[in-house]
PDB file of N, CA and C in Angstrom:
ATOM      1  N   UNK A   1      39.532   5.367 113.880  1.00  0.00           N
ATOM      2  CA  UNK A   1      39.749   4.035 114.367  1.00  0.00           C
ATOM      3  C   UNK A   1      39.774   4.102 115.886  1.00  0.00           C
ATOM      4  N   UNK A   2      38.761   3.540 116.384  1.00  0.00           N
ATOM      5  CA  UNK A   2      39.424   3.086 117.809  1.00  0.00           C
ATOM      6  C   UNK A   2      39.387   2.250 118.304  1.00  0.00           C
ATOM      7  N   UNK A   3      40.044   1.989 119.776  1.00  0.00           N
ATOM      8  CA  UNK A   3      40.612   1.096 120.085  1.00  0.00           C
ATOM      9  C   UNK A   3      40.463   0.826 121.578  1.00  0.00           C
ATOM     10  N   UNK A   4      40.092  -0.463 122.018  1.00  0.00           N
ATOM     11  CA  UNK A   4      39.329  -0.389 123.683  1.00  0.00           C
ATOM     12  C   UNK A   4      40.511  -0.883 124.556  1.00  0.00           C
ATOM     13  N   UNK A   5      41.345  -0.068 125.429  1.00  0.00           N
ATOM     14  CA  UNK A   5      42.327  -1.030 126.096  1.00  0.00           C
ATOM     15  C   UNK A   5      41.906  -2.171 127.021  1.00  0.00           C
ATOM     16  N   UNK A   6      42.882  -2.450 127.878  1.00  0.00           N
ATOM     17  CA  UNK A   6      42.698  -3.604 128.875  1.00  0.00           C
ATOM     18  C   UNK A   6      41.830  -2.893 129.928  1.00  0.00           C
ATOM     19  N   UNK A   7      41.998  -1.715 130.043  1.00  0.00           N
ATOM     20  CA  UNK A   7      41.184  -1.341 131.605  1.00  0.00           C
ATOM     21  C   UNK A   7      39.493  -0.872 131.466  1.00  0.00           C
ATOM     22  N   UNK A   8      39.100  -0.739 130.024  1.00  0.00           N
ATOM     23  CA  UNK A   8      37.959  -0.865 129.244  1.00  0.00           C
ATOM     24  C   UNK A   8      38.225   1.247 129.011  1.00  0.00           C
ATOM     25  N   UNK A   9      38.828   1.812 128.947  1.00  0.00           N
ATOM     26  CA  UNK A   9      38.877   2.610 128.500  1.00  0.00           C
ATOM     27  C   UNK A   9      39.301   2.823 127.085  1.00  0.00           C
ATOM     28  N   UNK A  10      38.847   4.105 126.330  1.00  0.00           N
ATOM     29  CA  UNK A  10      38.770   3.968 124.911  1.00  0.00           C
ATOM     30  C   UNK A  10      40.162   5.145 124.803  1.00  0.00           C
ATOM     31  N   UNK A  11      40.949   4.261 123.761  1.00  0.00           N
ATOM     32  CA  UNK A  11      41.715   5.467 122.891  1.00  0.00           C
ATOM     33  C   UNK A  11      41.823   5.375 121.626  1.00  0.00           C
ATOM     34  N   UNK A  12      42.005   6.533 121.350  1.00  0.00           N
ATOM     35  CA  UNK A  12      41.958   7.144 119.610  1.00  0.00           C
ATOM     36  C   UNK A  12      43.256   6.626 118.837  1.00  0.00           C
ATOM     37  N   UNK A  13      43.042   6.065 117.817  1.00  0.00           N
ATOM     38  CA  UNK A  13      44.534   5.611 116.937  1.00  0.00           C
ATOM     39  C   UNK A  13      44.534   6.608 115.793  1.00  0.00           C
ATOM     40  N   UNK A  14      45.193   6.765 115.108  1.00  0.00           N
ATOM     41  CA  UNK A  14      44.968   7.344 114.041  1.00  0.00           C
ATOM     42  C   UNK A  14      45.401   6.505 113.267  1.00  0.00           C
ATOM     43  N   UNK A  15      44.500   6.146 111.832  1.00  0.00           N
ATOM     44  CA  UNK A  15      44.829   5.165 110.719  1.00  0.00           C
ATOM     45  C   UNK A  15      46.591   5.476 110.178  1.00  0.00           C
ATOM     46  N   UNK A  16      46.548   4.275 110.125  1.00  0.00           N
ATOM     47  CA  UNK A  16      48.401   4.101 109.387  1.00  0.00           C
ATOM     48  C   UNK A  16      48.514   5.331 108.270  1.00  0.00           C
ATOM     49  N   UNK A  17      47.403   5.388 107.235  1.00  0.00           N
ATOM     50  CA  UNK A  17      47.253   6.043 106.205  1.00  0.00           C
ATOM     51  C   UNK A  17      47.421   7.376 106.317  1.00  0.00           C
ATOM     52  N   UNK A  18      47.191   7.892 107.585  1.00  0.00           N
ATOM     53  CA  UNK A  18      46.483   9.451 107.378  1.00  0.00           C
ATOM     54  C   UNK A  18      47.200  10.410 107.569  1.00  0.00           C
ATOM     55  N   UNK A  19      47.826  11.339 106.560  1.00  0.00           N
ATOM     56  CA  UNK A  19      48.740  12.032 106.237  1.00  0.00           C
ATOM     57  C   UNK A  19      48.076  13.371 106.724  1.00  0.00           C
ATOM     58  N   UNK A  20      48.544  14.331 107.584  1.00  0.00           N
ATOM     59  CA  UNK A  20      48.508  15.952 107.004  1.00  0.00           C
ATOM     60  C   UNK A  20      48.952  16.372 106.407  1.00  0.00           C
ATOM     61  N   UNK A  21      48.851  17.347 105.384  1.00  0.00           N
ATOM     62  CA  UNK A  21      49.453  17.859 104.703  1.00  0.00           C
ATOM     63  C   UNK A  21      50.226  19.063 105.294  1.00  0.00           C
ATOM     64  N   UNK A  22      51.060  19.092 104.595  1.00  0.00           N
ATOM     65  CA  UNK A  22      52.776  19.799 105.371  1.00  0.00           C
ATOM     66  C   UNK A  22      52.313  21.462 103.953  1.00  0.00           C
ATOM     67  N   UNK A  23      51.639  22.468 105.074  1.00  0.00           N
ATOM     68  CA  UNK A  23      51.195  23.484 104.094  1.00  0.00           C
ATOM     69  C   UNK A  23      52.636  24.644 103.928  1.00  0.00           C
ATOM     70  N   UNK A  24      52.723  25.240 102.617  1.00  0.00           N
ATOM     71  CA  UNK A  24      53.813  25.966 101.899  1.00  0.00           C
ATOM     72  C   UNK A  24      54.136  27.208 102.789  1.00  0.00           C
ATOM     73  N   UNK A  25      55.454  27.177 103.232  1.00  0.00           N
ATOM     74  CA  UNK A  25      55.674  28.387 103.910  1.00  0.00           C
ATOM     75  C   UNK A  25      55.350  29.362 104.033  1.00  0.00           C
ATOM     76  N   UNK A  26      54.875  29.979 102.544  1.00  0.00           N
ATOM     77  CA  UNK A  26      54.162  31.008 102.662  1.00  0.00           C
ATOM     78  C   UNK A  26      52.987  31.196 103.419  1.00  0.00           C
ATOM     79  N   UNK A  27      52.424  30.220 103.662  1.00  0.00           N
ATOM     80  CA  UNK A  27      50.971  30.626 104.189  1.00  0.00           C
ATOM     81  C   UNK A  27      51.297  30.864 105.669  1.00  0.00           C
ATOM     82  N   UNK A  28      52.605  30.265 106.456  1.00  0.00           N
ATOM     83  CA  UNK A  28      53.465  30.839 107.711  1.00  0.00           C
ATOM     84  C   UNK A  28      53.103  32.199 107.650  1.00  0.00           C
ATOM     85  N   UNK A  29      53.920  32.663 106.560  1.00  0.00           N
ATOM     86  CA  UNK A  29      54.599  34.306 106.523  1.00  0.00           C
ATOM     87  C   UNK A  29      53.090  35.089 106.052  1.00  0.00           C
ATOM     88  N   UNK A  30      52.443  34.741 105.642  1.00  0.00           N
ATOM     89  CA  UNK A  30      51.314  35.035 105.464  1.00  0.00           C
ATOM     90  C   UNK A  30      50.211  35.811 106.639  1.00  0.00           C
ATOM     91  N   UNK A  31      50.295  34.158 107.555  1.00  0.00           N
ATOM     92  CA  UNK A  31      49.547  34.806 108.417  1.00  0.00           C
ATOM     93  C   UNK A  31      50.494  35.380 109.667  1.00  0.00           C
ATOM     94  N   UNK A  32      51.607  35.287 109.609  1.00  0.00           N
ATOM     95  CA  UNK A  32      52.855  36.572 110.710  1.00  0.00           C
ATOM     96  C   UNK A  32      51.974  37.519 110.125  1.00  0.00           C
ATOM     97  N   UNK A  33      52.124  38.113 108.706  1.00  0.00           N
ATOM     98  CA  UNK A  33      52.050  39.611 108.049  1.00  0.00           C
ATOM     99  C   UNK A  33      50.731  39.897 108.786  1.00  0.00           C
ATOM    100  N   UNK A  34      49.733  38.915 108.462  1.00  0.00           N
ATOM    101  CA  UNK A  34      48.480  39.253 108.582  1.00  0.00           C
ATOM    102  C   UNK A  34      47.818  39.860 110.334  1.00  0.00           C
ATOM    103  N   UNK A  35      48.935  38.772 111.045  1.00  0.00           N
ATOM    104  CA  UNK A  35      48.966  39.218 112.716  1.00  0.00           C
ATOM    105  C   UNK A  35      49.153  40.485 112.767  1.00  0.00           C
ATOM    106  N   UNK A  36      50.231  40.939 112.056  1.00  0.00           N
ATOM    107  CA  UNK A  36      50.771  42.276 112.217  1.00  0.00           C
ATOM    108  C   UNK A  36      49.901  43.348 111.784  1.00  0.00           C
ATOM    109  N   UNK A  37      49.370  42.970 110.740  1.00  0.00           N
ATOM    110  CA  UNK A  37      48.107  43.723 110.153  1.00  0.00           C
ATOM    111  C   UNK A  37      49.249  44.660 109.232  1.00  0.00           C
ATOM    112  N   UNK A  38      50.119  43.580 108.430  1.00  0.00           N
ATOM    113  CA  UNK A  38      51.167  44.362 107.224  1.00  0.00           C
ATOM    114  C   UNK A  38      51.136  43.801 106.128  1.00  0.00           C
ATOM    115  N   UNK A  39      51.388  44.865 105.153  1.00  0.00           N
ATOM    116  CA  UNK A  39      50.764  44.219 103.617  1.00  0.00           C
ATOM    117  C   UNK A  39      51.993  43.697 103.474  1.00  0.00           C
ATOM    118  N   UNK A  40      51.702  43.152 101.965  1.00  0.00           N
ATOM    119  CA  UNK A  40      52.655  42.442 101.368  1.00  0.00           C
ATOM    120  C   UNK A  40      53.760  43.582 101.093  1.00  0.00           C
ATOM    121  N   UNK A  41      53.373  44.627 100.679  1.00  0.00           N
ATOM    122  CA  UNK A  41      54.130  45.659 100.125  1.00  0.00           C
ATOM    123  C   UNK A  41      55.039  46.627 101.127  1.00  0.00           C
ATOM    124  N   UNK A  42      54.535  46.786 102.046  1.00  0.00           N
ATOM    125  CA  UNK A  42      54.725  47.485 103.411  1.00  0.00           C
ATOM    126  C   UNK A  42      56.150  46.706 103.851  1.00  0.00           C
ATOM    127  N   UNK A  43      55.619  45.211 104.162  1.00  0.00           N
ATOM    128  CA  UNK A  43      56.711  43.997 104.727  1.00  0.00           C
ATOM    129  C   UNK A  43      57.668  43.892 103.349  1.00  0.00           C
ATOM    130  N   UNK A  44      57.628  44.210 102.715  1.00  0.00           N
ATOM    131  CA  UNK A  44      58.721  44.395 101.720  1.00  0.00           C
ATOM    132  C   UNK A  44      60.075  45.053 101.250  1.00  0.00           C
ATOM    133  N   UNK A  45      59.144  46.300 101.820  1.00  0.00           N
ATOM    134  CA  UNK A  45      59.710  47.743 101.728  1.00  0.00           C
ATOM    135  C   UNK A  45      60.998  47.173 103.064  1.00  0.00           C
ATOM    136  N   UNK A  46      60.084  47.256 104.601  1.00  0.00           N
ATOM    137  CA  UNK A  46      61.081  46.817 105.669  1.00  0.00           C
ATOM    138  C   UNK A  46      62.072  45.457 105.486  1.00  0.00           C
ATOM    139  N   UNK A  47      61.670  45.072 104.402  1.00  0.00           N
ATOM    140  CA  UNK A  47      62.951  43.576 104.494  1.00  0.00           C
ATOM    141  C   UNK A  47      63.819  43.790 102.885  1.00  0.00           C
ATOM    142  N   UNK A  48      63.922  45.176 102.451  1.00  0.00           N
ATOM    143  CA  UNK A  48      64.342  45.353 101.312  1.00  0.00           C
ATOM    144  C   UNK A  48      64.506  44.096 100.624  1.00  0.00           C
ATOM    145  N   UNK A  49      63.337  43.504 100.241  1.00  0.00           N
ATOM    146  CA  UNK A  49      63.040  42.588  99.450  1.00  0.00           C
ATOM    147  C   UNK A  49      62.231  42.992  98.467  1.00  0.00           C
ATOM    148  N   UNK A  50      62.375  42.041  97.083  1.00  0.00           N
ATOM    149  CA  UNK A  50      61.463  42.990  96.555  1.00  0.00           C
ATOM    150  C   UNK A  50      60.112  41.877  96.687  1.00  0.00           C
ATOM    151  N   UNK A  51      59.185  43.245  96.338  1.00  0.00           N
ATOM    152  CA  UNK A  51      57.625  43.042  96.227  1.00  0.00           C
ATOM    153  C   UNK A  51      56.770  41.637  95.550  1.00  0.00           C
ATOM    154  N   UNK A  52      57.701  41.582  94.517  1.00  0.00           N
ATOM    155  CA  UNK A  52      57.178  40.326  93.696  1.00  0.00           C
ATOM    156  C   UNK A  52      57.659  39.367  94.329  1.00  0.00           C
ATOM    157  N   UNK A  53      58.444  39.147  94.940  1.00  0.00           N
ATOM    158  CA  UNK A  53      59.364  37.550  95.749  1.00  0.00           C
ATOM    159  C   UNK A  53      58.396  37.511  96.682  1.00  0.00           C
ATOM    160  N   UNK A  54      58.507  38.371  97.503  1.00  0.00           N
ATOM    161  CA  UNK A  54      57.345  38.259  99.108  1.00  0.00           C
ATOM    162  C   UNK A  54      56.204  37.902  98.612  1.00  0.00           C
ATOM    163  N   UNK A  55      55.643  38.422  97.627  1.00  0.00           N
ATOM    164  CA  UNK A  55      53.942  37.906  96.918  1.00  0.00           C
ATOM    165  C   UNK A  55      54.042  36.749  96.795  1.00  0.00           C
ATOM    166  N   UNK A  56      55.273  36.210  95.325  1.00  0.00           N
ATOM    167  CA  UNK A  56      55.435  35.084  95.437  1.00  0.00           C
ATOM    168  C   UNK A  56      55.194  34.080  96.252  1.00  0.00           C
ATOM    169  N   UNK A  57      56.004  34.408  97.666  1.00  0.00           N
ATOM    170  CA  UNK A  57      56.372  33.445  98.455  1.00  0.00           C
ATOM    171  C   UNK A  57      54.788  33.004  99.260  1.00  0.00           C
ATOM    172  N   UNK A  58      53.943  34.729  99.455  1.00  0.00           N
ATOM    173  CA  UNK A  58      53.122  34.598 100.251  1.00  0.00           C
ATOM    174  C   UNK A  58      51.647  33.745  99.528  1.00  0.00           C
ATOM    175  N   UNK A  59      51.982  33.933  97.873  1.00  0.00           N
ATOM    176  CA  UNK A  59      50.998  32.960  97.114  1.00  0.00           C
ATOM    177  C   UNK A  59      51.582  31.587  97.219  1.00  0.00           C
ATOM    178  N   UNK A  60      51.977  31.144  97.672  1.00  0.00           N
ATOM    179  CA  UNK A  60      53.165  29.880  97.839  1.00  0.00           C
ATOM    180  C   UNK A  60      53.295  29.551  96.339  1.00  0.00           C
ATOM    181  N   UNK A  61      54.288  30.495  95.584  1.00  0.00           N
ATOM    182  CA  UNK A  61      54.491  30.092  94.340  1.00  0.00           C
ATOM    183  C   UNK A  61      55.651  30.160  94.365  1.00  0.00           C
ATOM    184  N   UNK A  62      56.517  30.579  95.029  1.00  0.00           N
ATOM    185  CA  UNK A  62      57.970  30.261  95.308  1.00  0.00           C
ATOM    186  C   UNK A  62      58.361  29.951  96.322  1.00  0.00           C
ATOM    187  N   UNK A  63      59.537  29.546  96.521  1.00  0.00           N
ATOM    188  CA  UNK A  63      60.088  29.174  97.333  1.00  0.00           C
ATOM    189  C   UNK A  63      61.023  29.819  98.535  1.00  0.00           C
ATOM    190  N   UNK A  64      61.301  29.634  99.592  1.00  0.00           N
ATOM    191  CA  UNK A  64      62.109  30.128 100.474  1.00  0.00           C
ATOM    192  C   UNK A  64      63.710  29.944 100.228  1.00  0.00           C
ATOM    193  N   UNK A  65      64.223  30.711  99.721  1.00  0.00           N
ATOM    194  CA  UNK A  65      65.926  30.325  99.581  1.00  0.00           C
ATOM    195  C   UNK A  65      66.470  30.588 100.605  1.00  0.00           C
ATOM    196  N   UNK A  66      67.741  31.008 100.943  1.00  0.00           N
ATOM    197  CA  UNK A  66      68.826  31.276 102.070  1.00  0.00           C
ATOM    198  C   UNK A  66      68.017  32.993 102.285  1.00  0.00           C
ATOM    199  N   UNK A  67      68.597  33.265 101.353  1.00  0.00           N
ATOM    200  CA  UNK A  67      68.680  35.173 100.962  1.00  0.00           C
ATOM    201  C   UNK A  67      67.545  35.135 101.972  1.00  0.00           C
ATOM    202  N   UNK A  68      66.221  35.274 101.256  1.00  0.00           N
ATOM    203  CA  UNK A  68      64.829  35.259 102.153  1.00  0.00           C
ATOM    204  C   UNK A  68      65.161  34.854 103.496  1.00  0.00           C
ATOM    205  N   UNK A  69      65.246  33.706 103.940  1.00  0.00           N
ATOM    206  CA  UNK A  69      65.386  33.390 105.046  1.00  0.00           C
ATOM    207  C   UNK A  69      65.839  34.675 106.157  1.00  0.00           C
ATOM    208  N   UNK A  70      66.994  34.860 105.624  1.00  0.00           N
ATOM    209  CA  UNK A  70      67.574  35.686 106.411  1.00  0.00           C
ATOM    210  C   UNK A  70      66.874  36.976 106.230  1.00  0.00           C
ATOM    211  N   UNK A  71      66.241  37.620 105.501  1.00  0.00           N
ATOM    212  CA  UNK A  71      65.775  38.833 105.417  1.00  0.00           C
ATOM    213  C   UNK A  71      64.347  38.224 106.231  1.00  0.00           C
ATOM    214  N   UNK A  72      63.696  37.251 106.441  1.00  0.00           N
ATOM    215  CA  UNK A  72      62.573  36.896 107.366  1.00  0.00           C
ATOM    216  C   UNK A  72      62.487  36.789 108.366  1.00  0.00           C
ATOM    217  N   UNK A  73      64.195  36.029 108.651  1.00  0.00           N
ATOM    218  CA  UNK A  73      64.231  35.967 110.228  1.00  0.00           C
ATOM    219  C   UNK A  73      64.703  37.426 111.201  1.00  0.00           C
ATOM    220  N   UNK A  74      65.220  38.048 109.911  1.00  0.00           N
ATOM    221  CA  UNK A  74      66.103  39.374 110.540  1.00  0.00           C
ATOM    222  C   UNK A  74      64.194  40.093 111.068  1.00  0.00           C
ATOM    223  N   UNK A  75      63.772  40.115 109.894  1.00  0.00           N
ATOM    224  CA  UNK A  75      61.694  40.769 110.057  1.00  0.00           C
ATOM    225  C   UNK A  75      61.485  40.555 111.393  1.00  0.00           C
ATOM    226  N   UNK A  76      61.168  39.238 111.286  1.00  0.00           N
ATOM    227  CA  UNK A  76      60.441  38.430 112.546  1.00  0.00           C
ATOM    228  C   UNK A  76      60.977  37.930 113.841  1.00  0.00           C
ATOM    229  N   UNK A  77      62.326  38.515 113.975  1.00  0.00           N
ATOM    230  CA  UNK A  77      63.367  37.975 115.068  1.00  0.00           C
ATOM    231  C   UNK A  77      63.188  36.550 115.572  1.00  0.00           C
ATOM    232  N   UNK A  78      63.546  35.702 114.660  1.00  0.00           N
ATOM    233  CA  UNK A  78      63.425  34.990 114.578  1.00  0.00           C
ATOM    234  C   UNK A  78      64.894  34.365 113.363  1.00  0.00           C
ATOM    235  N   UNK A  79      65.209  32.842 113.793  1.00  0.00           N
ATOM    236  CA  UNK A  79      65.953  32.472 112.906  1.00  0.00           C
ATOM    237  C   UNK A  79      65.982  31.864 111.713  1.00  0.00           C
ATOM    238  N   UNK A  80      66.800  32.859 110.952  1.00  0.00           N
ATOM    239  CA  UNK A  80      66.213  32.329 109.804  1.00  0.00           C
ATOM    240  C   UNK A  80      65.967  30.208 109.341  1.00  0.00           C
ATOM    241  N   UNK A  81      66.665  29.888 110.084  1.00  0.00           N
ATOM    242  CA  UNK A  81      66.682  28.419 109.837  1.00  0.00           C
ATOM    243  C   UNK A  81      65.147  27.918 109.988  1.00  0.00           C
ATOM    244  N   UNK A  82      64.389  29.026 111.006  1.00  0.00           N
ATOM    245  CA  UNK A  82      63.291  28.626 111.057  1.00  0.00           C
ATOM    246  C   UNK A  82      62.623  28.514 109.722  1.00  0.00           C
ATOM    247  N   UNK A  83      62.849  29.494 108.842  1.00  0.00           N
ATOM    248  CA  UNK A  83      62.006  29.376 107.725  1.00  0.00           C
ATOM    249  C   UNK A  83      62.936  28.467 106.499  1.00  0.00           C
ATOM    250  N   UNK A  84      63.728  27.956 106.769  1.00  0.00           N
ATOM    251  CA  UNK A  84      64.337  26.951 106.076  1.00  0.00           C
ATOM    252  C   UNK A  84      64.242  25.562 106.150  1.00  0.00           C
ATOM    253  N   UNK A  85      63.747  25.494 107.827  1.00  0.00           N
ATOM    254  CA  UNK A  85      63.032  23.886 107.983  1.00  0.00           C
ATOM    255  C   UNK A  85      61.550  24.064 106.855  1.00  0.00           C
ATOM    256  N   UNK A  86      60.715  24.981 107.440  1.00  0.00           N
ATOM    257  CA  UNK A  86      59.548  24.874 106.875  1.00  0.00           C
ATOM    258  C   UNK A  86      59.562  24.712 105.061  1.00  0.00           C
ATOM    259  N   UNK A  87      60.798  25.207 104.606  1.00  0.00           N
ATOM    260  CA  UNK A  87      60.367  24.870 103.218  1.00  0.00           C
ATOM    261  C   UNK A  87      61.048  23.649 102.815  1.00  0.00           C
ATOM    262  N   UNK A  88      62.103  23.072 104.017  1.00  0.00           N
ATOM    263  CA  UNK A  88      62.722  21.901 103.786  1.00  0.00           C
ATOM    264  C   UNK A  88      61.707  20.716 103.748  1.00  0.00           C
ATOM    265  N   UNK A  89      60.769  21.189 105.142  1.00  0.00           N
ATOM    266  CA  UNK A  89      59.626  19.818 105.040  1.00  0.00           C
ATOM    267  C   UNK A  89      58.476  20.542 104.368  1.00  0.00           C
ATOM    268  N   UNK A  90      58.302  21.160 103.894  1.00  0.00           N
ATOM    269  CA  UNK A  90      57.280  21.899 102.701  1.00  0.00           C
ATOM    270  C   UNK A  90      57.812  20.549 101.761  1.00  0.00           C
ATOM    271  N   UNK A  91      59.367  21.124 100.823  1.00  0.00           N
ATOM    272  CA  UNK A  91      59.789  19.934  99.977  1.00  0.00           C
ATOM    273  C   UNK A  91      59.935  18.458  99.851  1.00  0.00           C
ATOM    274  N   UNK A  92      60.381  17.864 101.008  1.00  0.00           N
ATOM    275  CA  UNK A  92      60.579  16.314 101.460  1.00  0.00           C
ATOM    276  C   UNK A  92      58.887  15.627 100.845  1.00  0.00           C
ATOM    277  N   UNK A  93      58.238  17.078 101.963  1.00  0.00           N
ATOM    278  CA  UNK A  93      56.560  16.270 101.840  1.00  0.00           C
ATOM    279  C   UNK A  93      56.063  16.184 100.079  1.00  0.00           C
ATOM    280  N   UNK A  94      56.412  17.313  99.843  1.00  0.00           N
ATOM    281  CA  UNK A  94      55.529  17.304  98.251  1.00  0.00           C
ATOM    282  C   UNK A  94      56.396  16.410  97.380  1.00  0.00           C
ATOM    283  N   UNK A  95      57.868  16.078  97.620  1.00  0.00           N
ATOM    284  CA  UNK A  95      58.390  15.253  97.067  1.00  0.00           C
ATOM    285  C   UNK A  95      58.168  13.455  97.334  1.00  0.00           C
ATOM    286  N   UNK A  96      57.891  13.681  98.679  1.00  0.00           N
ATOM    287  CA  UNK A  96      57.603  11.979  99.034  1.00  0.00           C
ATOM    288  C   UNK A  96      56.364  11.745  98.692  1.00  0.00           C
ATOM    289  N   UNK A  97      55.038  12.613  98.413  1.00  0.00           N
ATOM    290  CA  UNK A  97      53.609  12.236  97.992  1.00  0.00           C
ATOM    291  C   UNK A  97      54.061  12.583  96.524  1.00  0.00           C
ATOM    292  N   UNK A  98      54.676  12.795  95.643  1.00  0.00           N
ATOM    293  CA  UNK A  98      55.173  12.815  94.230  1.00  0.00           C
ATOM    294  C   UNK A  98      55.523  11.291  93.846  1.00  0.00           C
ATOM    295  N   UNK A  99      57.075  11.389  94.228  1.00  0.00           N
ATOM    296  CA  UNK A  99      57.647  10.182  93.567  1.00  0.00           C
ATOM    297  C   UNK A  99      57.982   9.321  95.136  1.00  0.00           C
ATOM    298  N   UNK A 100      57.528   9.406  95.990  1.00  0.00           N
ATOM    299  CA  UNK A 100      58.304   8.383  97.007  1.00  0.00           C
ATOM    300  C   UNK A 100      58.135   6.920  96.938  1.00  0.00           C
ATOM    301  N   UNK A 101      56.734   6.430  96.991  1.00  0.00           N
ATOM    302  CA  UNK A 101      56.580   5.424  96.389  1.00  0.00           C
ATOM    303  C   UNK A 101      57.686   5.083  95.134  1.00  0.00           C
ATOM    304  N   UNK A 102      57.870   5.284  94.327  1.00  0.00           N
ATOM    305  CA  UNK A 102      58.710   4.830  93.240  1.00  0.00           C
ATOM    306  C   UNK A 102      60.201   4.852  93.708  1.00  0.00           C
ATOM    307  N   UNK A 103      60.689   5.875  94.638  1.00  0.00           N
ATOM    308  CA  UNK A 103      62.296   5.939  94.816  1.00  0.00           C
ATOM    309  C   UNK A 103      62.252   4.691  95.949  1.00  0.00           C
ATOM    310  N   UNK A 104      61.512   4.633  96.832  1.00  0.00           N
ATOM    311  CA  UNK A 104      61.472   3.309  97.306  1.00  0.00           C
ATOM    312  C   UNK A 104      61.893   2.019  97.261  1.00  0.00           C
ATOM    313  N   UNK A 105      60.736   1.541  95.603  1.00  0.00           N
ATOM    314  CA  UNK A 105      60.995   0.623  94.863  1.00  0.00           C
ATOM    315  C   UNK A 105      62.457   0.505  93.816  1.00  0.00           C
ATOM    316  N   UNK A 106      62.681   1.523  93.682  1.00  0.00           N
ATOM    317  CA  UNK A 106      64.274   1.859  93.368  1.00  0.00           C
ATOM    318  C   UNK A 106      65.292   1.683  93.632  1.00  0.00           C
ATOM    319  N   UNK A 107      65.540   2.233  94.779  1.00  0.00           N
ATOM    320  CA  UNK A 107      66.370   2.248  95.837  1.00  0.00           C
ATOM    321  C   UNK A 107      66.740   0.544  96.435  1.00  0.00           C
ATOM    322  N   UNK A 108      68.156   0.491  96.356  1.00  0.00           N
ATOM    323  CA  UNK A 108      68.295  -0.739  97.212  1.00  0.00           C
ATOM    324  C   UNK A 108      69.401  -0.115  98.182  1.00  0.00           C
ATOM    325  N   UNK A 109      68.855  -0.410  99.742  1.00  0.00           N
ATOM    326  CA  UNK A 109      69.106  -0.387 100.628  1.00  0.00           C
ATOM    327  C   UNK A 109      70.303  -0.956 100.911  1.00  0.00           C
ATOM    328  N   UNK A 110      71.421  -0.270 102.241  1.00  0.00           N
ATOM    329  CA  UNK A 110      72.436  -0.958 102.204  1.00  0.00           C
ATOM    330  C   UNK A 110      72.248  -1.835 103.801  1.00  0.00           C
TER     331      UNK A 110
END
């Protein structure tokens, strides 16, 4: 969509509609590992985590809990809250393109 101001210069809107998609933490931790040039198994071993959770997480088939967090942020010096927003708005998003529309219509406002 665009849009011509008053001084005849052009700027870009972006449609009301147009969502990015908010991609699964894992694919974060994914490509850290991958910067590092460390396997799944390797980064495992160092975050005494086990092997199947980190896969998990890095197939985005699970989720980021507390525990993880902290064994990610301790990895990546970094805080773990960081990886707790990302699966917080990982969730909000896949939950508001789920049912948001409907809790909406639900919901009465105070």
């Amino acid at each position: 969509m665009t849009h011509i101001d008053d001084d005849g210069g052009e700027d870009l809107e972006m449609p009301t509609d147009f969502i990015i998609p908010t991609p699964h933490p894992g694919v974060t931790v994914a490509a850290e590992l991958a910067a590092r040039k460390l396997s799944v198994s390797r980064a495992s071993l160092m975050m005494r985590m086990p092997q199947s959770r980190l896969a998990r997480i890095v197939a985005c088939e699970r989720s980021i809990t507390a525990e993880s967090a902290l064994r990610l942020g301790a990895f990546f010096k970094v805080s773990p809250q960081f990886f707790m927003n990302l699966q917080t708005q990982y969730d909000l998003a896949t939950e508001s393109a789920a049912h948001g529309a409907q809790i909406l219509a639900e919901v009465q406002a105070v």
